[in-house]
C-alpha atoms as a PDB file:
ATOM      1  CA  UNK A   1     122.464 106.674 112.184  1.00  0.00           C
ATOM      2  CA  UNK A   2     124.224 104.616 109.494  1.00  0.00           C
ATOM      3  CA  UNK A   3     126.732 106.509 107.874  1.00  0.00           C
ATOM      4  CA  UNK A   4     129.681 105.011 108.525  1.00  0.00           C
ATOM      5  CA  UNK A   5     133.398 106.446 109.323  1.00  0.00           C
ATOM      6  CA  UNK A   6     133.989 110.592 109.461  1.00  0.00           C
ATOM      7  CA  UNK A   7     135.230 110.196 105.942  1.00  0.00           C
ATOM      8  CA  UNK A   8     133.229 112.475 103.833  1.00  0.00           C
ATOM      9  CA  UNK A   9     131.251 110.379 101.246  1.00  0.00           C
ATOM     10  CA  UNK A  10     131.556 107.538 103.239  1.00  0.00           C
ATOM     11  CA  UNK A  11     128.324 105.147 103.930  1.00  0.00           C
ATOM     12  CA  UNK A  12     128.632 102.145 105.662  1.00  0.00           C
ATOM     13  CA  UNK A  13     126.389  98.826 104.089  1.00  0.00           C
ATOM     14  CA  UNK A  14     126.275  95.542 105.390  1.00  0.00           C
ATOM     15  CA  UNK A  15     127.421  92.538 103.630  1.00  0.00           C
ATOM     16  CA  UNK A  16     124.861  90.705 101.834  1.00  0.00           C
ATOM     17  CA  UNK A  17     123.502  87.835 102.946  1.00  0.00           C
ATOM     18  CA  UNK A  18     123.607  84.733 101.800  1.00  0.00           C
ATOM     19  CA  UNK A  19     120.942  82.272 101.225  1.00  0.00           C
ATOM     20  CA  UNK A  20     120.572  78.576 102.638  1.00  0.00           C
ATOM     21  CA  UNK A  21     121.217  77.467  98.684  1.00  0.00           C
ATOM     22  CA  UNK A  22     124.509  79.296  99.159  1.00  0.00           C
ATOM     23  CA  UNK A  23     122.872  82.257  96.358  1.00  0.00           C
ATOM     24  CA  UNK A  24     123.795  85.940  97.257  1.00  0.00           C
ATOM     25  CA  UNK A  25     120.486  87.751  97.766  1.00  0.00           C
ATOM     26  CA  UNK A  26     121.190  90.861  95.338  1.00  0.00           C
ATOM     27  CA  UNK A  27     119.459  92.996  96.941  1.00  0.00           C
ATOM     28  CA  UNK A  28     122.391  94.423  99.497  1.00  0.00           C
ATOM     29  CA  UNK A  29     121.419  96.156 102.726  1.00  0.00           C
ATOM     30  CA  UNK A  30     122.517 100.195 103.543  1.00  0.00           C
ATOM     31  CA  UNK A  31     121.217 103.356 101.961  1.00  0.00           C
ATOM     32  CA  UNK A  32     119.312 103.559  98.957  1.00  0.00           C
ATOM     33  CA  UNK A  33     119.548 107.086  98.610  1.00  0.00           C
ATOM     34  CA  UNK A  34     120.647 108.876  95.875  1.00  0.00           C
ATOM     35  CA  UNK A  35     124.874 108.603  95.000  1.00  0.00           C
ATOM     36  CA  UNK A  36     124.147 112.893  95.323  1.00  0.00           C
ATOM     37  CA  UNK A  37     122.881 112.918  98.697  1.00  0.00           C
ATOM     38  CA  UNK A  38     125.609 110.228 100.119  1.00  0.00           C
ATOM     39  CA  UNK A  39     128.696 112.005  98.768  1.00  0.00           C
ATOM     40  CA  UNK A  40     128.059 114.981 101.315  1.00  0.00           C
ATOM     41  CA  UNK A  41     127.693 114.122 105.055  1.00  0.00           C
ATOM     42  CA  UNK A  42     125.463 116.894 106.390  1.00  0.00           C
ATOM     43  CA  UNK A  43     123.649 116.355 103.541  1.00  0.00           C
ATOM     44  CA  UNK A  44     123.248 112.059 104.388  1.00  0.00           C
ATOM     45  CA  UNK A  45     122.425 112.725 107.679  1.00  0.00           C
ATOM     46  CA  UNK A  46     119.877 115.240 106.808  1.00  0.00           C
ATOM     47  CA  UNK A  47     118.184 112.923 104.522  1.00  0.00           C
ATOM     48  CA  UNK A  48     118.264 110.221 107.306  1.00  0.00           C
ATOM     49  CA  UNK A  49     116.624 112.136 109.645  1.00  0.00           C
ATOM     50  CA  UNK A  50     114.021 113.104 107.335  1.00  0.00           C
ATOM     51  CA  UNK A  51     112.781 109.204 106.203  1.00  0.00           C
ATOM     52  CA  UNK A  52     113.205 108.641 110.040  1.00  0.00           C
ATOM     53  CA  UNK A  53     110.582 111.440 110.920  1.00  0.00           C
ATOM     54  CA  UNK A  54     108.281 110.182 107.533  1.00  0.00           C
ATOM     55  CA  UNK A  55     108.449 106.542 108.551  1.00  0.00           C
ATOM     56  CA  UNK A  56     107.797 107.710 112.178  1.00  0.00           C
ATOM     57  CA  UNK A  57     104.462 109.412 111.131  1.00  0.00           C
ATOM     58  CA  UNK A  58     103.680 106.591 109.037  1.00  0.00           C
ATOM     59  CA  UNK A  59     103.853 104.318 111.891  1.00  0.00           C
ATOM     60  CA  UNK A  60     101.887 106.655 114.601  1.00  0.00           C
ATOM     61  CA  UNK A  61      98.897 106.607 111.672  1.00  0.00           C
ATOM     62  CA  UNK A  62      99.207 102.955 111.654  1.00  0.00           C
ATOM     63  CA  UNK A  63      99.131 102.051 115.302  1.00  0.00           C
ATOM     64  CA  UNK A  64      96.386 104.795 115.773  1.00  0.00           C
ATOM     65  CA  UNK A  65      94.484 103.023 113.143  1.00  0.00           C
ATOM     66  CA  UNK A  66      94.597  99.372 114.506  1.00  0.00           C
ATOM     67  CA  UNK A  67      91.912  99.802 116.798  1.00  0.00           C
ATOM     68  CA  UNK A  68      89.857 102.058 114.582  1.00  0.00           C
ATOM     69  CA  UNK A  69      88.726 101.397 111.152  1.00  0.00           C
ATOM     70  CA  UNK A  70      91.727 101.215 108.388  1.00  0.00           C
ATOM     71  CA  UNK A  71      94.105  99.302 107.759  1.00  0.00           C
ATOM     72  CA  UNK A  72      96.373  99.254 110.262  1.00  0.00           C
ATOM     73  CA  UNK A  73      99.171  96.576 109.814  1.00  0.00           C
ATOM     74  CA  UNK A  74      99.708  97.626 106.269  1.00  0.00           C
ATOM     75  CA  UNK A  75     100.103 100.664 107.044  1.00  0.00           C
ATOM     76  CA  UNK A  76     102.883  99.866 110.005  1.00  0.00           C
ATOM     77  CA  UNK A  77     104.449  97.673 107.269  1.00  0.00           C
ATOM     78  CA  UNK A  78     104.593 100.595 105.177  1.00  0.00           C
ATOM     79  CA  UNK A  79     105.978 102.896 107.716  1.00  0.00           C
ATOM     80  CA  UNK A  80     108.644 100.207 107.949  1.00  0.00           C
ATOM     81  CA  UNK A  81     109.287 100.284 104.067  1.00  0.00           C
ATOM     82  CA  UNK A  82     109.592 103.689 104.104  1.00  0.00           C
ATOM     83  CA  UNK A  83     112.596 103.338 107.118  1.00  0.00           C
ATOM     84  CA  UNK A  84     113.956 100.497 105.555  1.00  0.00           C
ATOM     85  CA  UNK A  85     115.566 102.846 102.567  1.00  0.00           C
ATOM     86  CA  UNK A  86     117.604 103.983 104.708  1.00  0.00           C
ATOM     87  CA  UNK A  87     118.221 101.551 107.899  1.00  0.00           C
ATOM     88  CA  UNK A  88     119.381  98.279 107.790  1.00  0.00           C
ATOM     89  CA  UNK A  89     117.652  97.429 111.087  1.00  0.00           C
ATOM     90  CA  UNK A  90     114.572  98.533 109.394  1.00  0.00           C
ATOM     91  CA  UNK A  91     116.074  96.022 106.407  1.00  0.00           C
ATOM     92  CA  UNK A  92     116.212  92.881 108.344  1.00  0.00           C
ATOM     93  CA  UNK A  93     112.861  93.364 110.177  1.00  0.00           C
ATOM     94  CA  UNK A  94     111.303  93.290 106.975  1.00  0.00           C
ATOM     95  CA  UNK A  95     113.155  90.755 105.666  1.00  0.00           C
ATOM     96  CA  UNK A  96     112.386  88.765 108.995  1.00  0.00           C
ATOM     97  CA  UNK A  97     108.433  89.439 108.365  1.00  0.00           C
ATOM     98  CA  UNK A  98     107.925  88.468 104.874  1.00  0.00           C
ATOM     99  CA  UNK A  99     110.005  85.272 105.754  1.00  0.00           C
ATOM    100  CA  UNK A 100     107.618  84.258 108.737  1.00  0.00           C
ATOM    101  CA  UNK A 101     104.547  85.460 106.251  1.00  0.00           C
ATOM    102  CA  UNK A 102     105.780  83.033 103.672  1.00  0.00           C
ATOM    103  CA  UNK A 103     106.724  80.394 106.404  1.00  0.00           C
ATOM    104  CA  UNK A 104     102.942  80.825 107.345  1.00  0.00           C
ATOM    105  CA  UNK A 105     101.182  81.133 103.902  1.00  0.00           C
ATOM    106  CA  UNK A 106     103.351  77.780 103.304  1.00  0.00           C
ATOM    107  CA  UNK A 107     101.771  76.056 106.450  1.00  0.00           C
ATOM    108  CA  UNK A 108      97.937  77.227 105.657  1.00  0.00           C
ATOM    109  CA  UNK A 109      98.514  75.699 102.503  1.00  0.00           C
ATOM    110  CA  UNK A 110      99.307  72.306 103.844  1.00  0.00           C
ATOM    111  CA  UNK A 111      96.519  70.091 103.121  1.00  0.00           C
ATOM    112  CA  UNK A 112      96.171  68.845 107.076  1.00  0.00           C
ATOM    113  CA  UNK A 113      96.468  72.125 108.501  1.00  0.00           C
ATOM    114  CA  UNK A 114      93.265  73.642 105.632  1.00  0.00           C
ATOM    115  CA  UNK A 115      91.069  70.523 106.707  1.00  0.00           C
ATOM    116  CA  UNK A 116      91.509  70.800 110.484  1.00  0.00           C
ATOM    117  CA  UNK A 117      91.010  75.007 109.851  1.00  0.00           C
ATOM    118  CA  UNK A 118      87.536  74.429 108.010  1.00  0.00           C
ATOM    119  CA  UNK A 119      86.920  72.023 110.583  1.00  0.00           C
ATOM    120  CA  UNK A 120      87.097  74.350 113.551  1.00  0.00           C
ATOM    121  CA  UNK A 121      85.529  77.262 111.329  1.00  0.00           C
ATOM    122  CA  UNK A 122      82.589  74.646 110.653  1.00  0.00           C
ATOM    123  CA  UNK A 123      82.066  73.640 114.177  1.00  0.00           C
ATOM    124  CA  UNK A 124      82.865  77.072 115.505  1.00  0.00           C
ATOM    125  CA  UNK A 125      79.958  78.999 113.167  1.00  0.00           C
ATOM    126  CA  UNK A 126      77.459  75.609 114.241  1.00  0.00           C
ATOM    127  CA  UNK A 127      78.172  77.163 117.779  1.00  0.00           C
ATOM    128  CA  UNK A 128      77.184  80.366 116.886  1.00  0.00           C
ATOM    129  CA  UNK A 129      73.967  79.634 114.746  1.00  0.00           C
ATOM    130  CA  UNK A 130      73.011  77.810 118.122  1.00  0.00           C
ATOM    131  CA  UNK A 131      73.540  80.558 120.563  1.00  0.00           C
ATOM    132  CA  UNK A 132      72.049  82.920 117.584  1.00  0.00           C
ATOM    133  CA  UNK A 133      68.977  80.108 117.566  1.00  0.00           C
ATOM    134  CA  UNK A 134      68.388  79.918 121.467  1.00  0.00           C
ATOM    135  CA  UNK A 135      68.624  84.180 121.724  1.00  0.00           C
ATOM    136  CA  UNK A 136      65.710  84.266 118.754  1.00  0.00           C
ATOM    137  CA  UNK A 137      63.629  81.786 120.264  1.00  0.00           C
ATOM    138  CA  UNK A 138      63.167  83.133 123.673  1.00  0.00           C
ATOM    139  CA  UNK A 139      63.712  86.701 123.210  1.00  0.00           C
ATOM    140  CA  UNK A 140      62.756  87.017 119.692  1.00  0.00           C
ATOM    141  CA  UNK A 141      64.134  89.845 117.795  1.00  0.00           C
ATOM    142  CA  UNK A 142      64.375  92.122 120.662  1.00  0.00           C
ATOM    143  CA  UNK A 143      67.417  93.621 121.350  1.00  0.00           C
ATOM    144  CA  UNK A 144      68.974  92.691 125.022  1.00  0.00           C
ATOM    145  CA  UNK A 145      68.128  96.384 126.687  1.00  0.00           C
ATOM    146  CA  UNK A 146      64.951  96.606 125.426  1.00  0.00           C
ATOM    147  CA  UNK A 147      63.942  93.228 127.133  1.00  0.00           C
ATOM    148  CA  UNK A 148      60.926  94.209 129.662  1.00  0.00           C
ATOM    149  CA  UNK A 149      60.334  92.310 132.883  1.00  0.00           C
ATOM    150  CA  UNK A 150      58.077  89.628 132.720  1.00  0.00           C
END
């Protein structure tokens, strides 16, 4: 887990990290729990394993609901929230995801990338009105099972 030495009331956090503009993000890794709950080991631990087993159950939801209905991503994401009070793994995947989000919401924003993306949506739903077309004019609006042999 992450608590650090055998020294009672002892949590280990990791060093913040610093930014490419040389700025200290504020925000340090480790615990979040409450000063309570860190001062006693047993205690720490328990509280560990508990937001492990929460963000765990969190999780299973979300994977179960990515191929059914719901959302299932934010959910996940949530799931990893919830762990990331506690874990510093859990920490620096997040941190790693809303980078790449950002990274990407930057990118779909660039000007060539938007035109070339409404270009391929535009020639990709013309493909589909086609196929959609063809389908209507020789089978009508008969559904593919229901087609009797001529």
């Amino acid at each position: 887990m992450n608590t650090g030495s055998d020294e009672p009331g002892e949590v280990a956090v990791a060093a913040d990290e610093t930014k490419a503009d040389g700025a200290r993000d504020e925000r340090g890794l480790g615990s979040k729990a409450p000063e309570f709950i860190k001062a006693r080991r047993m205690l720490h631990l328990s509280w560990q394993v508990g937001i492990f087993i929460i963000g765990l159950a969190v999780v299973i939801v979300g994977i179960i609901m990515l191929p059914l209905p719901g959302p299932g991503w934010v959910v996940i994401f949530g799931g990893m929230a919830i762990w990331a009070t506690e874990f510093v793994w859990a920490q620096l995947v997040l941190r790693w995801t809303k980078r790449k989000v950002t990274e990407a919401a930057q990118r779909a924003l660039d000007p060539k990338v938007r035109r070339r993306n409404i270009i391929l949506t535009s020639i990709g739903l013309v493909i589909v009105g086609v196929i959609v077309g063809v389908y209507l004019w020789k089978f009508g609006l008969t559904m593919p099972w229901k087609i009797k042999d001529q």
